[in-house]
Protein backbone atom coordinates (compact mmCIF):
# COMPACT_ATOMS: atom_id res chain seq x y z
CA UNK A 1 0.00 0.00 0.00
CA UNK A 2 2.87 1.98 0.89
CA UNK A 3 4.16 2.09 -2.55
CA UNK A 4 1.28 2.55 -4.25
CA UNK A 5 -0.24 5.45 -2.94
CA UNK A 6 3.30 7.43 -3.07
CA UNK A 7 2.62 7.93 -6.62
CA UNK A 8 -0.86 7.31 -6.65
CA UNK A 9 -0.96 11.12 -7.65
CA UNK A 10 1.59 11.60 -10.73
CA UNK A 11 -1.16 11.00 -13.25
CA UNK A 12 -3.80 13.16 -12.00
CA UNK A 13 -1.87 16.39 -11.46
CA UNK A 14 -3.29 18.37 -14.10
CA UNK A 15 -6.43 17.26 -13.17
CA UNK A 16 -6.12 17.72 -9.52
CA UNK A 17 -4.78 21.51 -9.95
CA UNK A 18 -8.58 22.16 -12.37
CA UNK A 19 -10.57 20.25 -9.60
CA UNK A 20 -8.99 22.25 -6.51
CA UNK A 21 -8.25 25.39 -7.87
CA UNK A 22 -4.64 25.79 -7.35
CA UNK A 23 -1.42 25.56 -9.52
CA UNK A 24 -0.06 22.56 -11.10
CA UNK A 25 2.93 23.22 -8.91
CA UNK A 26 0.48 22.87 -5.31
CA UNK A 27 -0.78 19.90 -6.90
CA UNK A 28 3.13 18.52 -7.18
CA UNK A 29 3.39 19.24 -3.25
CA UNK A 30 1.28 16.71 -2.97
CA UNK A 31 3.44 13.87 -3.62
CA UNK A 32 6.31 16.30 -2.42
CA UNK A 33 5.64 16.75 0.51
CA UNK A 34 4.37 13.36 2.03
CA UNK A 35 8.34 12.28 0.95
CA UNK A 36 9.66 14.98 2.72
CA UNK A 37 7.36 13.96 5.84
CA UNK A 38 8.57 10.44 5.63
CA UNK A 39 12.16 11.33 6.06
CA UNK A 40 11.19 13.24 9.45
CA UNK A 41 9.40 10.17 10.61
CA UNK A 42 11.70 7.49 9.67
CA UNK A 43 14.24 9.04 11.91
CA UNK A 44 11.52 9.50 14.89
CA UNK A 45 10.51 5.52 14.37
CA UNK A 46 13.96 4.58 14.44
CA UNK A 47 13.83 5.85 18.20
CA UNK A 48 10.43 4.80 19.47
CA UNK A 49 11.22 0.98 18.04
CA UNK A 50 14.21 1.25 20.22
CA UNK A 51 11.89 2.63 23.41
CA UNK A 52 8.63 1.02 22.69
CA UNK A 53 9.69 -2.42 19.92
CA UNK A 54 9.23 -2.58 16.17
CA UNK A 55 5.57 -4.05 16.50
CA UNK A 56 3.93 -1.10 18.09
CA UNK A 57 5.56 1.62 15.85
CA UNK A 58 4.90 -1.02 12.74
CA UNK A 59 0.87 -0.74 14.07
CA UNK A 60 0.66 2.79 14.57
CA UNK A 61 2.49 3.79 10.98
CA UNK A 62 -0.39 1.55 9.48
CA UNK A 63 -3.05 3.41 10.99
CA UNK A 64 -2.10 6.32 10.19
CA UNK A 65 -1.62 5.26 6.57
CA UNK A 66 -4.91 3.99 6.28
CA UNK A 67 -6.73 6.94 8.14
CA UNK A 68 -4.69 8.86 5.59
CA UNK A 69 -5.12 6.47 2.54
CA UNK A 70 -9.35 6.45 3.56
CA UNK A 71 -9.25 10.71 4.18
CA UNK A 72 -7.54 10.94 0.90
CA UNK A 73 -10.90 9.00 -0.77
CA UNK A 74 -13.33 11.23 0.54
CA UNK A 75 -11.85 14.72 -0.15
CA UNK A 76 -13.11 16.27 -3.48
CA UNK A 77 -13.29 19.42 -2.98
CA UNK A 78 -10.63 20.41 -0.38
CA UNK A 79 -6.94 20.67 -1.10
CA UNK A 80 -5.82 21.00 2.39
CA UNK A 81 -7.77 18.25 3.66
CA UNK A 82 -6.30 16.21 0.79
CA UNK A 83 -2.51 17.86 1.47
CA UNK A 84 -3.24 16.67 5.51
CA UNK A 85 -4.35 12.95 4.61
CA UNK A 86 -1.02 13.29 2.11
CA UNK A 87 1.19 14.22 5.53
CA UNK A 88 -0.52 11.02 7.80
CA UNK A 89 0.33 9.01 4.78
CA UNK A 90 3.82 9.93 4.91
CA UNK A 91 4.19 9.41 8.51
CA UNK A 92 3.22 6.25 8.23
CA UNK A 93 5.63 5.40 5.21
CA UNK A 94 8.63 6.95 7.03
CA UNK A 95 8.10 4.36 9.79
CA UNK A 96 7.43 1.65 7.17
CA UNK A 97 9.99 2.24 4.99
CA UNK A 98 13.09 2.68 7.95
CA UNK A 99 11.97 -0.32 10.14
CA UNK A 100 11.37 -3.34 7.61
CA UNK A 101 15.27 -3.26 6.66
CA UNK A 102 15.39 -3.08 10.60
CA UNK A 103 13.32 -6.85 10.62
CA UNK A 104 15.18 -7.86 7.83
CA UNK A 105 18.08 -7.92 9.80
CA UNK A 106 17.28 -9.41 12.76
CA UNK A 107 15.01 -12.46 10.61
CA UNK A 108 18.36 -13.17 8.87
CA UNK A 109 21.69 -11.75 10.82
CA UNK A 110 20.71 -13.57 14.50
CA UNK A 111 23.56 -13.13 16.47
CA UNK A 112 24.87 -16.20 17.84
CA UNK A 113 26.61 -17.28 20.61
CA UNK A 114 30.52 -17.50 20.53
CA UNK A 115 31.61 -21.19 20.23
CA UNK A 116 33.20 -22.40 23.21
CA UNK A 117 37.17 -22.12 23.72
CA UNK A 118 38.35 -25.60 23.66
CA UNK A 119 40.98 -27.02 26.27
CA UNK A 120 44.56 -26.57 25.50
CA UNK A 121 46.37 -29.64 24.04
CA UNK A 122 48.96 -31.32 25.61
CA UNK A 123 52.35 -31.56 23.79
């Protein structure tokens, strides 16, 4: 979902700018600015996963994507309502997007315990 609705927009700009009443350059902002939102978030996940665990932050970034993905269906006539669902879309795809290489990681690169040191040999 995460991927689709980051350029769910690029085809419907010109569009967009007729139906809200703004400049083809507004309309860019929003896929712009959701990006830009990400970034911020991504970092901020990073340290609640370390506080709180990957699972909560992972549950959280989905809700928000959805509230934003399900806001973002029902606006037609507002373009900051449809910027705002834009920005709780791209907090949840900053969290996404940071912590899956995070449980990639630890799925694959499980630390191990150090063999043990075997007894000296006698000459």
């Amino acid at each position: 979902m995460a991927g689709m609705m980051k350029t769910a927009f690029f085809s419907l700009n010109g569009r967009l700018a007729t139906g809200f009443s703004v400049s083809y350059t507004a309309v860019a902002a929003l896929t712009g600015v959701p990006l830009m939102v990400s970034a911020a978030s991504g970092m901020a996940s990073l340290v609640l996963a370390r506080l709180w665990g990957k699972r909560p932050v992972y549950l959280a970034s989905t809700l928000l994507m959805f509230v934003g993905a399900f806001w973002s269906i029902q606006v037609t006539g507002s373009f900051a309502q449809c910027m705002a669902s834009r920005v709780f879309q791209g907090i949840g795809w900053g969290a996404l997007d940071v912590l899956v290489l995070g449980s990639i990681y630890d799925t694959y690169f499980v630390r191990l315990p150090a063999p043990p040191i075997p007894p000296p040999r006698a000459c």
